[in-house]
N, C-alpha and C. Protein backbone atom coordinates (compact mmCIF):
# COMPACT_ATOMS: atom_id res chain seq x y z
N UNK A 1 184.36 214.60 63.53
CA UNK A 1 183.11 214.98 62.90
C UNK A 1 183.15 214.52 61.44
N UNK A 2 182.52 213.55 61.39
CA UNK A 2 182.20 212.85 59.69
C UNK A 2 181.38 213.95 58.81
N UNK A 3 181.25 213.91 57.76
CA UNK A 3 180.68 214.56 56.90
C UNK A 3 179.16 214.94 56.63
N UNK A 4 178.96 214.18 57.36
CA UNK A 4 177.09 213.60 58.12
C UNK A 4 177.10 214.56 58.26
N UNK A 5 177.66 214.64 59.81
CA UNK A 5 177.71 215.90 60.77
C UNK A 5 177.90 216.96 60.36
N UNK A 6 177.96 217.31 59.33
CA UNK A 6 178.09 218.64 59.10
C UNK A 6 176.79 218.97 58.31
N UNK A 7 175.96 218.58 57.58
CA UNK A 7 174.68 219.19 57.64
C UNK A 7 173.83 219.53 58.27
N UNK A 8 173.33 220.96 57.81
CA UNK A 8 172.22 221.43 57.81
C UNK A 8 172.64 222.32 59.36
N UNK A 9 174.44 222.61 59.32
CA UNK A 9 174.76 223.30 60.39
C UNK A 9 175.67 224.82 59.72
N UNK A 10 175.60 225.66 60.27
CA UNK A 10 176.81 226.83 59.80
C UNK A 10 178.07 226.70 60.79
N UNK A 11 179.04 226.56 59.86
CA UNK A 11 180.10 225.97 60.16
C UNK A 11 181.16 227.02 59.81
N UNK A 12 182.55 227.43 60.62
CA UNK A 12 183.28 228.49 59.95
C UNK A 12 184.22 227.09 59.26
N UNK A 13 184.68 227.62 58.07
CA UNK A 13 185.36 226.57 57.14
C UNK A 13 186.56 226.58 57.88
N UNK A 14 187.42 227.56 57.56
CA UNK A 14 188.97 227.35 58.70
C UNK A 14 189.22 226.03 59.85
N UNK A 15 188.16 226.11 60.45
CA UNK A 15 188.02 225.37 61.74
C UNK A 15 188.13 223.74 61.52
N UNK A 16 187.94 223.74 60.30
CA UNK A 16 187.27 222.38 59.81
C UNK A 16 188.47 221.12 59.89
N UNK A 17 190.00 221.79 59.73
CA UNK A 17 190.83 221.16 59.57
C UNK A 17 191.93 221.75 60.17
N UNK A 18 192.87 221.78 60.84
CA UNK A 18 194.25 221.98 61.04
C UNK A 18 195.39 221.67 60.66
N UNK A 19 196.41 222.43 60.58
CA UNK A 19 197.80 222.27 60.19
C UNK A 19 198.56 221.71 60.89
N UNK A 20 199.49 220.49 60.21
CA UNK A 20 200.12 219.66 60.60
C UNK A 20 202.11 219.99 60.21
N UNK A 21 202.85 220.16 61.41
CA UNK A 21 204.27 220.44 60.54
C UNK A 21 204.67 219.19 59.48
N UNK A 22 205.46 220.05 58.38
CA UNK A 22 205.48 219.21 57.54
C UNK A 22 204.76 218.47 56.68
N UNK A 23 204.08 218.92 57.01
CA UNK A 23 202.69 218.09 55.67
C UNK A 23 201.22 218.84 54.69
N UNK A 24 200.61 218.03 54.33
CA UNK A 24 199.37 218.35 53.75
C UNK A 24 198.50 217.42 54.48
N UNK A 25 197.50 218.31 54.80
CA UNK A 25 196.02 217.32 55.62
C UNK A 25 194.85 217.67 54.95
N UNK A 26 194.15 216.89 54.31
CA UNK A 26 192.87 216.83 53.85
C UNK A 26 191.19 216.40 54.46
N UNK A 27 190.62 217.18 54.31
CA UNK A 27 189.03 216.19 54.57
C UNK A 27 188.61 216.70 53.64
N UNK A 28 187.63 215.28 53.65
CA UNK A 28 186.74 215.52 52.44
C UNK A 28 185.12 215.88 53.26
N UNK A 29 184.75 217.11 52.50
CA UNK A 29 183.39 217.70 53.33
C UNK A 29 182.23 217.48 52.59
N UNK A 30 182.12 216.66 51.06
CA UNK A 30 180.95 215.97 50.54
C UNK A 30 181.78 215.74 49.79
N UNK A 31 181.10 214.01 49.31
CA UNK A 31 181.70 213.36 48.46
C UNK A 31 180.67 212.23 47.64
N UNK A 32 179.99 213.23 46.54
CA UNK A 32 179.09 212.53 45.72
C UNK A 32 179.58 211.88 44.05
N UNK A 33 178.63 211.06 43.56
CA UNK A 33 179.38 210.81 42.24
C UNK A 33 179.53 211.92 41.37
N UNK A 34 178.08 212.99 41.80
CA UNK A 34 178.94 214.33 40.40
C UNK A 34 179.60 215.48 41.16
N UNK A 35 180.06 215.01 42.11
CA UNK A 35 181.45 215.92 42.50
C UNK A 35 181.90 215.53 44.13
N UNK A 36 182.88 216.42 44.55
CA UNK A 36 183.06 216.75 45.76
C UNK A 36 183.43 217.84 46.17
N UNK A 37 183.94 218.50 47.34
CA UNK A 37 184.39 219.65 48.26
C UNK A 37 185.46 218.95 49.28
N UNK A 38 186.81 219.62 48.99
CA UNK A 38 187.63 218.83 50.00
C UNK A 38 188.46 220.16 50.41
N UNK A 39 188.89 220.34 51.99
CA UNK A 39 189.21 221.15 52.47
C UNK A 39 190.83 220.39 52.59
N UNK A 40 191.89 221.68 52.64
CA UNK A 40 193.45 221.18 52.57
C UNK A 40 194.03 221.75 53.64
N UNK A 41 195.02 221.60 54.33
CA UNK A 41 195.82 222.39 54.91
C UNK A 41 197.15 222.31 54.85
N UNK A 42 198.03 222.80 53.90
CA UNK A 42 199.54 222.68 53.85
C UNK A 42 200.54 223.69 54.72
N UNK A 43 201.33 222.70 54.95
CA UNK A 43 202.40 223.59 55.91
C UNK A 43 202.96 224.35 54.61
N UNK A 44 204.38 225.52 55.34
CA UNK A 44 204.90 225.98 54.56
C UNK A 44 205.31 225.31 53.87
N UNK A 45 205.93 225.72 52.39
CA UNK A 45 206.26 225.17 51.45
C UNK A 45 206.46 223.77 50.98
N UNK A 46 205.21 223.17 51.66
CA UNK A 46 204.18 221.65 51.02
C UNK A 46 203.65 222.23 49.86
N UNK A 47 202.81 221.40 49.20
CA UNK A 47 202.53 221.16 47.58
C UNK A 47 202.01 220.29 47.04
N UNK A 48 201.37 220.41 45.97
CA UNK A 48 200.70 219.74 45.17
C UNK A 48 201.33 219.13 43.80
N UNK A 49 202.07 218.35 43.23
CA UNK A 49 203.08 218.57 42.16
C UNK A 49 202.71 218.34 41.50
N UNK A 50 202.82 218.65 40.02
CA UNK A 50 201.80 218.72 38.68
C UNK A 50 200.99 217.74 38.38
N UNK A 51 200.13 217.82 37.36
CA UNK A 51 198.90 216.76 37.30
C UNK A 51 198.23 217.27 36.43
N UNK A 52 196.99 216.91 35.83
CA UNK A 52 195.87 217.20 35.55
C UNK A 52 194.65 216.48 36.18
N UNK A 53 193.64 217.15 35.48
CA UNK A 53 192.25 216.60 36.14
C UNK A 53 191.37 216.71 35.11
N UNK A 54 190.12 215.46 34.64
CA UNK A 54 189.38 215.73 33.64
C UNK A 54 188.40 217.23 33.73
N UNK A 55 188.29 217.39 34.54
CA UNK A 55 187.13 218.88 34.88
C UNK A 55 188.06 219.76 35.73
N UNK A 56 187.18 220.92 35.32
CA UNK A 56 187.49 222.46 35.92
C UNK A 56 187.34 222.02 37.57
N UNK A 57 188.83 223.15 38.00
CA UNK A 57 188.46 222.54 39.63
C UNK A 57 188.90 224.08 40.51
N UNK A 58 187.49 224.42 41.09
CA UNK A 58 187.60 225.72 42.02
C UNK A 58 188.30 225.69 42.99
N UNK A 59 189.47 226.50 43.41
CA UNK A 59 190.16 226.47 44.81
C UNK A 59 189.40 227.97 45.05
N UNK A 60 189.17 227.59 46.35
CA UNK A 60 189.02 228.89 47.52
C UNK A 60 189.75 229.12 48.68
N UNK A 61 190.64 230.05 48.90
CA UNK A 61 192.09 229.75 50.01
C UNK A 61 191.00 230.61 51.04
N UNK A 62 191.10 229.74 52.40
CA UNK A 62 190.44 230.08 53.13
C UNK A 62 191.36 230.45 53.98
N UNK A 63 192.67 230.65 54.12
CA UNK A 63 193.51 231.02 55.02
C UNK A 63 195.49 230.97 54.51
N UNK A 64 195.96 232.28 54.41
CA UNK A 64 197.30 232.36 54.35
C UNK A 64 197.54 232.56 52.76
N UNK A 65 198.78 231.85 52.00
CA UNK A 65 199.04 232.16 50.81
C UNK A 65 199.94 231.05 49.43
N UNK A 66 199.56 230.95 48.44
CA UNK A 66 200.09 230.05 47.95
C UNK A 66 200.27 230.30 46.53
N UNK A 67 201.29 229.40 45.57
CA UNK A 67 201.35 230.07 44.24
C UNK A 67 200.80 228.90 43.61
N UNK A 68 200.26 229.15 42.79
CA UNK A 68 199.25 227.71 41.75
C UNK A 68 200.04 228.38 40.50
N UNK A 69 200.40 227.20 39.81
CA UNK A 69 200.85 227.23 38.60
C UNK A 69 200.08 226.39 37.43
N UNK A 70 199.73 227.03 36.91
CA UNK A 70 198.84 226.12 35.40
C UNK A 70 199.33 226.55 33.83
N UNK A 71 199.29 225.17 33.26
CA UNK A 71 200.13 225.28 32.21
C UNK A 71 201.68 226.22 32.47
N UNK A 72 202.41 226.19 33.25
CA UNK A 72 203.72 227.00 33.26
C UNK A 72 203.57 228.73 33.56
N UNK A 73 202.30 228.92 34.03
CA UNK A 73 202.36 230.23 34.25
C UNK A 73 201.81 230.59 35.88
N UNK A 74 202.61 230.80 36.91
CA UNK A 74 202.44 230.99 38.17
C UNK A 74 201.85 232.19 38.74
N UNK A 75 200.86 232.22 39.28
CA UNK A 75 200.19 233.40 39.63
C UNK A 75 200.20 232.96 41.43
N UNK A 76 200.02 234.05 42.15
CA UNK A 76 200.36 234.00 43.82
C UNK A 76 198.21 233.99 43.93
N UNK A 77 198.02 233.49 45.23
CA UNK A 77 196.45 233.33 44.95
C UNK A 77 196.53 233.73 46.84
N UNK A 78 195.35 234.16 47.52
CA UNK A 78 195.88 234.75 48.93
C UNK A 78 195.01 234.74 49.28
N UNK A 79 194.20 234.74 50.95
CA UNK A 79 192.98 234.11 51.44
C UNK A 79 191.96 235.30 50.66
N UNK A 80 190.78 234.37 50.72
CA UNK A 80 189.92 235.65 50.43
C UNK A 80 189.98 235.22 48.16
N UNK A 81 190.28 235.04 47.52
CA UNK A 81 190.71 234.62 46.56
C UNK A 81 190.36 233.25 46.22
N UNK A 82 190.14 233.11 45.14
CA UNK A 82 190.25 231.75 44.10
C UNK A 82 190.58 232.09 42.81
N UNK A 83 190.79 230.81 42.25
CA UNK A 83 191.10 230.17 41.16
C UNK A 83 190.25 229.09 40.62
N UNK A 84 190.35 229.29 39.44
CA UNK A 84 189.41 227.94 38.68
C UNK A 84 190.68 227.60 37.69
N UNK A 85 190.97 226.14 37.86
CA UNK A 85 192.17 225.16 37.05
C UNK A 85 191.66 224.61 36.38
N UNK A 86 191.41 225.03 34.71
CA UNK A 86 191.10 224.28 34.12
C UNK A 86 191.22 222.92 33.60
N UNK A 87 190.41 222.07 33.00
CA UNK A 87 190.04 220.83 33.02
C UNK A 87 191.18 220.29 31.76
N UNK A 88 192.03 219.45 32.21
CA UNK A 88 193.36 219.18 31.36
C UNK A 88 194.26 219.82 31.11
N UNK A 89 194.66 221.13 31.85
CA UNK A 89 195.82 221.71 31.73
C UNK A 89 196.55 221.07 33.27
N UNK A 90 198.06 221.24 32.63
CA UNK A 90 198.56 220.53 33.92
C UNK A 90 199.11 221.50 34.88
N UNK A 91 198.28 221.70 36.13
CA UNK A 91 198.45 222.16 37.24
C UNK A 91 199.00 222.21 38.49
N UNK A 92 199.49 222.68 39.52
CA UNK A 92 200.01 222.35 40.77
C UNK A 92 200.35 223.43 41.70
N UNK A 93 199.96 223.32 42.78
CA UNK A 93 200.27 224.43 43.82
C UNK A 93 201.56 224.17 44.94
N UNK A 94 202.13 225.37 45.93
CA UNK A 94 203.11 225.46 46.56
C UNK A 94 202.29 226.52 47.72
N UNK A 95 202.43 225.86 49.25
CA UNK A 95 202.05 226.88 50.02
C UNK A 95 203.56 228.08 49.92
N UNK A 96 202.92 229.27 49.88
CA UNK A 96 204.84 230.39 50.00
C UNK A 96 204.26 230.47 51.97
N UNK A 97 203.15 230.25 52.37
CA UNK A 97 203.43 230.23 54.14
C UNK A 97 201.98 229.30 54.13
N UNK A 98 201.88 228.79 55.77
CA UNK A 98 200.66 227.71 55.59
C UNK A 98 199.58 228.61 55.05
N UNK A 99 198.27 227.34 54.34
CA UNK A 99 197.62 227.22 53.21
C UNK A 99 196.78 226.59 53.62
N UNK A 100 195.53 227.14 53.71
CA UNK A 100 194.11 226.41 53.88
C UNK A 100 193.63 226.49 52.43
N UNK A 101 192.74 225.59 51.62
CA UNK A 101 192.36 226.02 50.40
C UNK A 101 190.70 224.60 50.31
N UNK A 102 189.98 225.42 50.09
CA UNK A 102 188.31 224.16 49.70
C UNK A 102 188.60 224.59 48.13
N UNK A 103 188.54 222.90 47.84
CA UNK A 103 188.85 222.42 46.89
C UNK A 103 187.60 222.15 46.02
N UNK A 104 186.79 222.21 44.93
CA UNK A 104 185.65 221.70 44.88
C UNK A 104 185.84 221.31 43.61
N UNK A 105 185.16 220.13 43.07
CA UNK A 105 185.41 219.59 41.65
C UNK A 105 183.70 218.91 41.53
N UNK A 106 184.08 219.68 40.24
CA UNK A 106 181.99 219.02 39.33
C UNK A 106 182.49 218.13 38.19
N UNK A 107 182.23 216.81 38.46
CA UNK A 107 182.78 215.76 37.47
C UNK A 107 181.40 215.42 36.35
N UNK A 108 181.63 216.85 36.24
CA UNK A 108 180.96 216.88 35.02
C UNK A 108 181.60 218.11 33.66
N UNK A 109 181.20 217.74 32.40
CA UNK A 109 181.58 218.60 31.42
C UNK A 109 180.94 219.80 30.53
């Protein structure tokens, strides 16, 4: 199901993607020039390893649990929960068990 396909339907988000052992799996669920929405799924203790990003970027964990660390200070984040990573601090997450998380970024300032 391409990204097409998903308008103008109600969709449970979870469903959207599955967990793979050993890895991180992504789709991307819109992908315009002033932003996108990308859904993740990390096995246990997969990850994201530090970085930044020019803009603020919303995680919403749609399933299980994970620790996001920004600027050096680690907070645990758990379904049901988000976070907003601000725009140039350097960030990165760790599933602590698998990790669904919609990702959404406004590439704007």
């Amino acid at each position: 199901m391409d990204s097409n396909t998903l308008i103008g339907k109600a969709l449970e988000l979870n469903s959207l993607t599955e967990y793979q052992e050993g890895a991180v799996v992504s789709r991307t669920i819109v992908d315009k020039k002033t932003g996108t929405i990308t859904l993740f799924a990390f096995d246990k203790e997969q990850g994201l390893s530090e970085h930044t990003a020019p803009y603020d970027a919303f995680v919403y964990v749609v399933d299980g649990e994970a620790e996001v660390t920004i600027a050096g200070n680690s907070l645990p984040v758990r379904q049901g929960e988000f976070i907003i990573m601000p725009a140039n601090y350097p960030h990165s997450l760790r599933a602590i068990q698998r990790f669904k998380m919609a990702l959404v970024m406004i590439r704007s300032s």
